[in-house]
N, C-alpha and C. Protein backbone atom coordinates (compact mmCIF):
# COMPACT_ATOMS: atom_id res chain seq x y z
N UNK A 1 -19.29 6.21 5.95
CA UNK A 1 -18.17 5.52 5.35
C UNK A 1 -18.69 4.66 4.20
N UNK A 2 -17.98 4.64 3.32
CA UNK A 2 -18.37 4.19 1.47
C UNK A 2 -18.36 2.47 1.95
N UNK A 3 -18.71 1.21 1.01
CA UNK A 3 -18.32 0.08 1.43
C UNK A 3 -17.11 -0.01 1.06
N UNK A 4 -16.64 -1.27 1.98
CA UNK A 4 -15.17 -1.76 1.85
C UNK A 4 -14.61 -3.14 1.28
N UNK A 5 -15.53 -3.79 0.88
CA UNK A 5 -16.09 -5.06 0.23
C UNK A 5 -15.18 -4.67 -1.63
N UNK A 6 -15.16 -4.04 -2.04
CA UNK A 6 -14.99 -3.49 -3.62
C UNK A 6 -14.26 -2.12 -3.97
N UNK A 7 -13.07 -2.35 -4.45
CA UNK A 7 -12.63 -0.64 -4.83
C UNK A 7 -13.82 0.30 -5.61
N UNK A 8 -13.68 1.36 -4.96
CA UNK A 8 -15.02 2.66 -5.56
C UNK A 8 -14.62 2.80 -6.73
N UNK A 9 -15.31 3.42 -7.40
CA UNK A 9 -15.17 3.95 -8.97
C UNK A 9 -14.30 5.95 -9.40
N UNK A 10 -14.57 6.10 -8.07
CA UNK A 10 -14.45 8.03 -8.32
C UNK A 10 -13.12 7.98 -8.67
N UNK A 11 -12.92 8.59 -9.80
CA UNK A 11 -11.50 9.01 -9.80
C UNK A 11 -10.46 7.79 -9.76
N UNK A 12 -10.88 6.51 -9.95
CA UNK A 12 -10.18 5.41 -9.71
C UNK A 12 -10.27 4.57 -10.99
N UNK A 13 -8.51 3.90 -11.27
CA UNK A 13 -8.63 2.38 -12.14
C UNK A 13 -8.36 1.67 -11.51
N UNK A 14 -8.58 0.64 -11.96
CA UNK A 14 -8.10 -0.95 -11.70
C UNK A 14 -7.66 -1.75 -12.45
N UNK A 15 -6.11 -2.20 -12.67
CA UNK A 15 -5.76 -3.20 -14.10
C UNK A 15 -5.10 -4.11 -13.22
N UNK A 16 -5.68 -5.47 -13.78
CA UNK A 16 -4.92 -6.60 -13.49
C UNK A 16 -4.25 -6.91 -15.20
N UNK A 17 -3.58 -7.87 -15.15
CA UNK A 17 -3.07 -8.89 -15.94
C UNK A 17 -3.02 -10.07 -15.59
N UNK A 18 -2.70 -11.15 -16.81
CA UNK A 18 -2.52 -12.20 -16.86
C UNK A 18 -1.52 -12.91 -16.16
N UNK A 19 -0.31 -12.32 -15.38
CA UNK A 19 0.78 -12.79 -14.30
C UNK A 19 0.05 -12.45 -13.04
N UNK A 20 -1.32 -12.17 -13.05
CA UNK A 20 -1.42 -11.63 -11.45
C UNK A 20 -1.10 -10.10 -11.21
N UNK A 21 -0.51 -9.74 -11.80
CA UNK A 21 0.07 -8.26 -11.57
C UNK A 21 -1.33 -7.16 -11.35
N UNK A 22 -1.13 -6.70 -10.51
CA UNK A 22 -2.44 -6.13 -9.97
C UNK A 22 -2.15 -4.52 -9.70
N UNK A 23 -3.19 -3.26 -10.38
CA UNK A 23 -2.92 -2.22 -9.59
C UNK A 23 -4.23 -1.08 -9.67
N UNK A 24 -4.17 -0.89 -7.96
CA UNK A 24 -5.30 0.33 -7.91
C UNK A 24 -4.82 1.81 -8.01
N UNK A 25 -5.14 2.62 -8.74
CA UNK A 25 -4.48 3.76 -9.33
C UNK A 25 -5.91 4.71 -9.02
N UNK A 26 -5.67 5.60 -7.67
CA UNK A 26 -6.46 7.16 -7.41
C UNK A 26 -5.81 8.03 -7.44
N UNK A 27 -6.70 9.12 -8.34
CA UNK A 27 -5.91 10.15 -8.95
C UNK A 27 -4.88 10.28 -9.17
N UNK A 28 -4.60 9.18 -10.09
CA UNK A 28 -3.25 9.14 -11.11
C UNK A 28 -2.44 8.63 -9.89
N UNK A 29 -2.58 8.24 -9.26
CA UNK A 29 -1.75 7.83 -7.70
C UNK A 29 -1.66 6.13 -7.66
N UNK A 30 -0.67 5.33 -7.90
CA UNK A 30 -0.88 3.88 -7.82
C UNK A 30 -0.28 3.65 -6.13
N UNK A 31 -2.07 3.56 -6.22
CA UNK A 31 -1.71 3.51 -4.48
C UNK A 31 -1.63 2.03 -3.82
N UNK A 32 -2.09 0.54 -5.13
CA UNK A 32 -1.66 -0.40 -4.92
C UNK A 32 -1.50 -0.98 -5.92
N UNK A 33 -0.21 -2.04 -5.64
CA UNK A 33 0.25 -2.74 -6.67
C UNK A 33 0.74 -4.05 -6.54
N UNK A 34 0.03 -5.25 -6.99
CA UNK A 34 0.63 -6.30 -6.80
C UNK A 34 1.23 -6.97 -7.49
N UNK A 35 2.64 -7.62 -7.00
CA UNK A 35 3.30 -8.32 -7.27
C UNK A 35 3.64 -9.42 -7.19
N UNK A 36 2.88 -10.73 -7.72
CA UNK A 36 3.32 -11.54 -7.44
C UNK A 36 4.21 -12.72 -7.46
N UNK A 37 5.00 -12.40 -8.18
CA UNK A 37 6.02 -13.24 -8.64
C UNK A 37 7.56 -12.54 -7.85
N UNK A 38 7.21 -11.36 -6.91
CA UNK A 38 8.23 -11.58 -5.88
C UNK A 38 7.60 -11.81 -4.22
N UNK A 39 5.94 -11.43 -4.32
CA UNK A 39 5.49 -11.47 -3.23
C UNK A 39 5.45 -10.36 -2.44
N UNK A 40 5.25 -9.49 -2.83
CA UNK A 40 5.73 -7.90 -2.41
C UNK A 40 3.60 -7.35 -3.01
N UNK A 41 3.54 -6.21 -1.97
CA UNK A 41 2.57 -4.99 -2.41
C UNK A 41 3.13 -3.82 -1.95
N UNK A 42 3.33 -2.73 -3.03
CA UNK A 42 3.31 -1.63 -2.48
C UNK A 42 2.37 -1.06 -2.17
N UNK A 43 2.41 -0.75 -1.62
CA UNK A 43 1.65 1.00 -1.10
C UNK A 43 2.07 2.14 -1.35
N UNK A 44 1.61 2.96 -1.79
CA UNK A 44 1.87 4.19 -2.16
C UNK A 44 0.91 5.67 -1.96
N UNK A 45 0.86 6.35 -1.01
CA UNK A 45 -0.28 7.86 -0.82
C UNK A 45 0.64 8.40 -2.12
N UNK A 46 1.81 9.02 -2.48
CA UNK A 46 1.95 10.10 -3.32
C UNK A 46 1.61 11.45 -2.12
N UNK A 47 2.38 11.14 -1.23
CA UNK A 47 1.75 12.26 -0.14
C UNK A 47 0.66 12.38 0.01
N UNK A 48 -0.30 12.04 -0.84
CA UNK A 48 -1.70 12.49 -0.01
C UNK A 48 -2.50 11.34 1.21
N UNK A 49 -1.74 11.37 2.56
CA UNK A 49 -2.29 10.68 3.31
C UNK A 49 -4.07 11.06 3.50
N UNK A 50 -4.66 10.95 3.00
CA UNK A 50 -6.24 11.15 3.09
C UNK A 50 -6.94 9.89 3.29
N UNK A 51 -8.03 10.22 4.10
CA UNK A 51 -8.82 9.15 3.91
C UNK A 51 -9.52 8.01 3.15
N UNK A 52 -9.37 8.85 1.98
CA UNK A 52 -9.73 8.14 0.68
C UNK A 52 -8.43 7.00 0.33
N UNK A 53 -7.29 7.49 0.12
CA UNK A 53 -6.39 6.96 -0.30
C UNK A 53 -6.60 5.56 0.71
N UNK A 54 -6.60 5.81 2.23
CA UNK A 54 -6.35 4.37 2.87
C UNK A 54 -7.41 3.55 2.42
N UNK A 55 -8.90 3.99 2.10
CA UNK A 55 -10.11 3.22 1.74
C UNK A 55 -9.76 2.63 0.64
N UNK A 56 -9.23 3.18 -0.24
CA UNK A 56 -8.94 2.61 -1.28
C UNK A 56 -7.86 1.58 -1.05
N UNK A 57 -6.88 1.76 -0.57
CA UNK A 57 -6.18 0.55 0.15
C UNK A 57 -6.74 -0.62 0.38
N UNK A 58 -7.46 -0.14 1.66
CA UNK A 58 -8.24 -1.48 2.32
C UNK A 58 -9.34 -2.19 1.39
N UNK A 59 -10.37 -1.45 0.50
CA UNK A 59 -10.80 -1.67 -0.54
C UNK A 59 -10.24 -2.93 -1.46
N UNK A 60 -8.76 -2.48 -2.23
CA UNK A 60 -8.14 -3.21 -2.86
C UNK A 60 -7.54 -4.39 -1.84
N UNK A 61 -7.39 -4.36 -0.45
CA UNK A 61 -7.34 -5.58 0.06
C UNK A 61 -8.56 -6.61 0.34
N UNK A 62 -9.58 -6.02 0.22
CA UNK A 62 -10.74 -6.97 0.43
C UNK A 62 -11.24 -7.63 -0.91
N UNK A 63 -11.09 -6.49 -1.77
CA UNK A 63 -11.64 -6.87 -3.26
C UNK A 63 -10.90 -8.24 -3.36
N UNK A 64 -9.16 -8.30 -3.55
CA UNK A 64 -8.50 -9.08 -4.42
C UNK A 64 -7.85 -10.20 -3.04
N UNK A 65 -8.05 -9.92 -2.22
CA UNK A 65 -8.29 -11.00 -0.77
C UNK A 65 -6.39 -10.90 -0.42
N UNK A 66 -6.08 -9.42 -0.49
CA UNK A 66 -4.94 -9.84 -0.13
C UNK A 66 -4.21 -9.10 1.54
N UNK A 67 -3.65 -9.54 1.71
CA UNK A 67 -3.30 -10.62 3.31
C UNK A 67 -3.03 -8.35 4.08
N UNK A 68 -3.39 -7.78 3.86
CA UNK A 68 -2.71 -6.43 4.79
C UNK A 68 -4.00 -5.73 5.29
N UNK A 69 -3.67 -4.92 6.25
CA UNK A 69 -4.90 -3.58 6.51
C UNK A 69 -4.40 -2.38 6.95
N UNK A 70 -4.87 -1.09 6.33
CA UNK A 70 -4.40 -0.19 6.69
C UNK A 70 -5.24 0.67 7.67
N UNK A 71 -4.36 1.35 8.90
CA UNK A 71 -5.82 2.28 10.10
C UNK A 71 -4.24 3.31 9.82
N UNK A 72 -5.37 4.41 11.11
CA UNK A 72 -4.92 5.15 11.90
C UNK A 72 -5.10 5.50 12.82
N UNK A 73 -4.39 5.71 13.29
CA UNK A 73 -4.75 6.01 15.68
C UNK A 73 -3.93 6.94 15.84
N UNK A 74 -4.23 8.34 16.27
CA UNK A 74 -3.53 9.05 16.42
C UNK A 74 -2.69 10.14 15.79
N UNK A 75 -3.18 9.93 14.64
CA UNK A 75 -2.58 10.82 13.17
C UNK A 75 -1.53 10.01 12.66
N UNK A 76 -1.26 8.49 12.95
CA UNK A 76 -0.10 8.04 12.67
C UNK A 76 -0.37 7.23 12.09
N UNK A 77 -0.13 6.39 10.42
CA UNK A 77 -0.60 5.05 10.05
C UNK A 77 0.15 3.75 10.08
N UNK A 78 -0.80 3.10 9.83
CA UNK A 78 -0.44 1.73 10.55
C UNK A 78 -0.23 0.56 9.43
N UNK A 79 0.37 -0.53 9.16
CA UNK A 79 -0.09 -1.45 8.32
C UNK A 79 0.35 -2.69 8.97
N UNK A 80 -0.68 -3.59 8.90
CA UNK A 80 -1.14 -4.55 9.83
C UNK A 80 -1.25 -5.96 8.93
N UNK A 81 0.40 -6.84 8.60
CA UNK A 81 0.23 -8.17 8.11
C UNK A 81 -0.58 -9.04 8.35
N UNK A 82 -0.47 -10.33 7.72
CA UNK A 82 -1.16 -11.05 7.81
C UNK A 82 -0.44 -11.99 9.09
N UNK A 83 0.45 -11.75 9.57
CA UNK A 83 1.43 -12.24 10.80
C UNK A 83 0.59 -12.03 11.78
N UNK A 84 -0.13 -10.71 11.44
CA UNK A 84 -0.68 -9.70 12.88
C UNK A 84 0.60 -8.76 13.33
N UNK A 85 1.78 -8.83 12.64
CA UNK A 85 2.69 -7.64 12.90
C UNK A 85 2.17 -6.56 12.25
N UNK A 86 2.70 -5.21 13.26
CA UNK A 86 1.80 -4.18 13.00
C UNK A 86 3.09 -2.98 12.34
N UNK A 87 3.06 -2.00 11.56
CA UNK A 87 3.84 -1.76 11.64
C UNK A 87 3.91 -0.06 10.71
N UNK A 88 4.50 1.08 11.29
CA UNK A 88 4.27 2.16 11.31
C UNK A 88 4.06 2.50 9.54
N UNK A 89 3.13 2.33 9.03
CA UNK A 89 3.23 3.15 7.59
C UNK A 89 4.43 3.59 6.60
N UNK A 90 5.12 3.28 6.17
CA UNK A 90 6.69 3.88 5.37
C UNK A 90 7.79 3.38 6.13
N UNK A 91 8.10 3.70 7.78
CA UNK A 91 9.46 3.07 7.91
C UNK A 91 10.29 2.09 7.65
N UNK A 92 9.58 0.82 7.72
CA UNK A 92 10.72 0.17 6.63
C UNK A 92 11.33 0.33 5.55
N UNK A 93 10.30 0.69 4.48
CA UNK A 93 10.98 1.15 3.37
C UNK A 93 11.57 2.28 3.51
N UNK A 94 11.72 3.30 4.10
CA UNK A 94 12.63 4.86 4.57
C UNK A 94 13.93 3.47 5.01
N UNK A 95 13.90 2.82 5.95
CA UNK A 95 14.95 2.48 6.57
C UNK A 95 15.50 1.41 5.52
N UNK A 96 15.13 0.91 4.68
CA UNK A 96 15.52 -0.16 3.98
C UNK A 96 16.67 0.82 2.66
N UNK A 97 15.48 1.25 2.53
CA UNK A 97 16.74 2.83 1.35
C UNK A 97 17.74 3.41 2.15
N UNK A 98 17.55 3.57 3.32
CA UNK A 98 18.79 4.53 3.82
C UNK A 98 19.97 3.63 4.13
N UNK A 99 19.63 2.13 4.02
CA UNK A 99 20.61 1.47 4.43
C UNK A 99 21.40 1.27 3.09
N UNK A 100 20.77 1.02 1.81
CA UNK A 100 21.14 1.29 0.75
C UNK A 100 21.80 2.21 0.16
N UNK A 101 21.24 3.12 0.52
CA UNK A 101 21.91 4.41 -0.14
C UNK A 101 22.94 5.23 0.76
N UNK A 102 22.62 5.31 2.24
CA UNK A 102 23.49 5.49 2.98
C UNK A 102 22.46 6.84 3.36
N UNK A 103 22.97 7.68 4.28
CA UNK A 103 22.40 9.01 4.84
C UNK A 103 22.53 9.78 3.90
N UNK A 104 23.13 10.17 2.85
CA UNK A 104 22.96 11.29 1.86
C UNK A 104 21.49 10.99 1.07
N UNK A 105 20.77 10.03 0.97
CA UNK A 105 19.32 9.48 0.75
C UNK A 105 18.23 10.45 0.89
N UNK A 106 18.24 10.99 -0.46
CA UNK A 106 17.02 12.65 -0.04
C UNK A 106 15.85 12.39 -0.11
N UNK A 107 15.37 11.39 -0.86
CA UNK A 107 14.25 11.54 -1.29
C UNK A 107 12.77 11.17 -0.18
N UNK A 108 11.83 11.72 -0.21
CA UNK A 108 10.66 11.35 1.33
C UNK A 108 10.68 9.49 0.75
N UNK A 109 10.72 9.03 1.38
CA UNK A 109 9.87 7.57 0.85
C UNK A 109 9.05 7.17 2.38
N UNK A 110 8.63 7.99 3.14
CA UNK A 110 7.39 7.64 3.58
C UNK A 110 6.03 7.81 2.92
N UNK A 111 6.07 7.99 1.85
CA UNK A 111 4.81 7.74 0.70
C UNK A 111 4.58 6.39 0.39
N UNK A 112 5.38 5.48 0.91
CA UNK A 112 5.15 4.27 0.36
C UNK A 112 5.84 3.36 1.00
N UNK A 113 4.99 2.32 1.46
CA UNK A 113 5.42 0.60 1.86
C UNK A 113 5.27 -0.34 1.92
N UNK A 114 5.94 -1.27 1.57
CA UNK A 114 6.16 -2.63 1.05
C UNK A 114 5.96 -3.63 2.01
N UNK A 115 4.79 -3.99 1.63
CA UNK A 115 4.52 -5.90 2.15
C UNK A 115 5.04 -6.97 1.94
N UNK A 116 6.37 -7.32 2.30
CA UNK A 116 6.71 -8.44 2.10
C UNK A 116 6.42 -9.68 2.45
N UNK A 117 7.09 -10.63 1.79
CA UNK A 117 7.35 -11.88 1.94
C UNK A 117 6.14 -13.03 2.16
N UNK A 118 4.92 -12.63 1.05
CA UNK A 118 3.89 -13.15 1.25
C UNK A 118 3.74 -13.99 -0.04
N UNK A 119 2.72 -15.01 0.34
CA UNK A 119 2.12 -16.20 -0.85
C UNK A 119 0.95 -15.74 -1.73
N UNK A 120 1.02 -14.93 -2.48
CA UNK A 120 -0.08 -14.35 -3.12
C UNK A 120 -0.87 -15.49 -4.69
C-alpha cells in the first residue's frame, strides 16, 4: 500500500485557491472537492470504485487535514465523519435527490457523497 500522509502524483492534480476551494482530480475524475464557504466535500469515483480512487480520497484527507475517511468491508463503502457517524458511500446523496426530484430521478448518483455540515 502507497503512503497515505500526501496525495500521489500518477495520473493526479491538485488545485487549491485563494477561498480555500480545494480539489483532487484522478484521471480527469474530481474525486475531491472542497468547499468551504458552505462546508460541504464531495466525493466523487465517476464509477470507478477502485482502490486507487479511495487512496486518493483518504490521501486528500490527510494531506489537507480534513475531518472524513473512506474503507470498505465487504464490497460495500463506507464514509466515516468526524462525528464517528458512519455511513454507506452515496446514499444520502441518492436519497437527498430523490427527494428532490421525486422517483422519476434517473440519474446513478451513487458516484458521489457529500460531507456535510463541517468547520473547514
Amino acid at each position: 500500500m502507497g503512503q497515505q500522509r500526501r496525495v500521489g502524483k500518477h495520473k493526479t492534480r491538485v488545485y487549491e485557491d485563494d477561498d480555500g476551494y480545494k480539489s483532487v482530480t484522478y484521471r480527469g475524475c474530481p474525486v475531491v472537492q472542497v468547499y468551504p464557504k458552505t462546508g460541504e466535500i464531495v466525493l466523487d469515483t465517476c464509477g470507478w470504485k477502485s482502490a486507487t480512487t479511495k487512496t486518493r480520497m483518504n490521501q486528500a484527507a490527510n494531506q489537507f487535514g480534513l475531518p472524513y475517511r473512506v474503507y470498505q468491508k465487504d464490497y460495500v463503502w463506507y464514509v466515516e465523519s468526524p462525528s464517528g457517524k458512519t455511513e454507506v458511500y452515496g446514499m444520502k446523496e441518492s436519497e437527498r435527490l430523490e427527494k428532490m426530484r421525486g422517483p422519476t430521478w434517473i440519474r446513478d448518483t451513487r458516484n458521489i457523497h457529500v460531507v456535510e455540515d463541517l468547520v473547514l
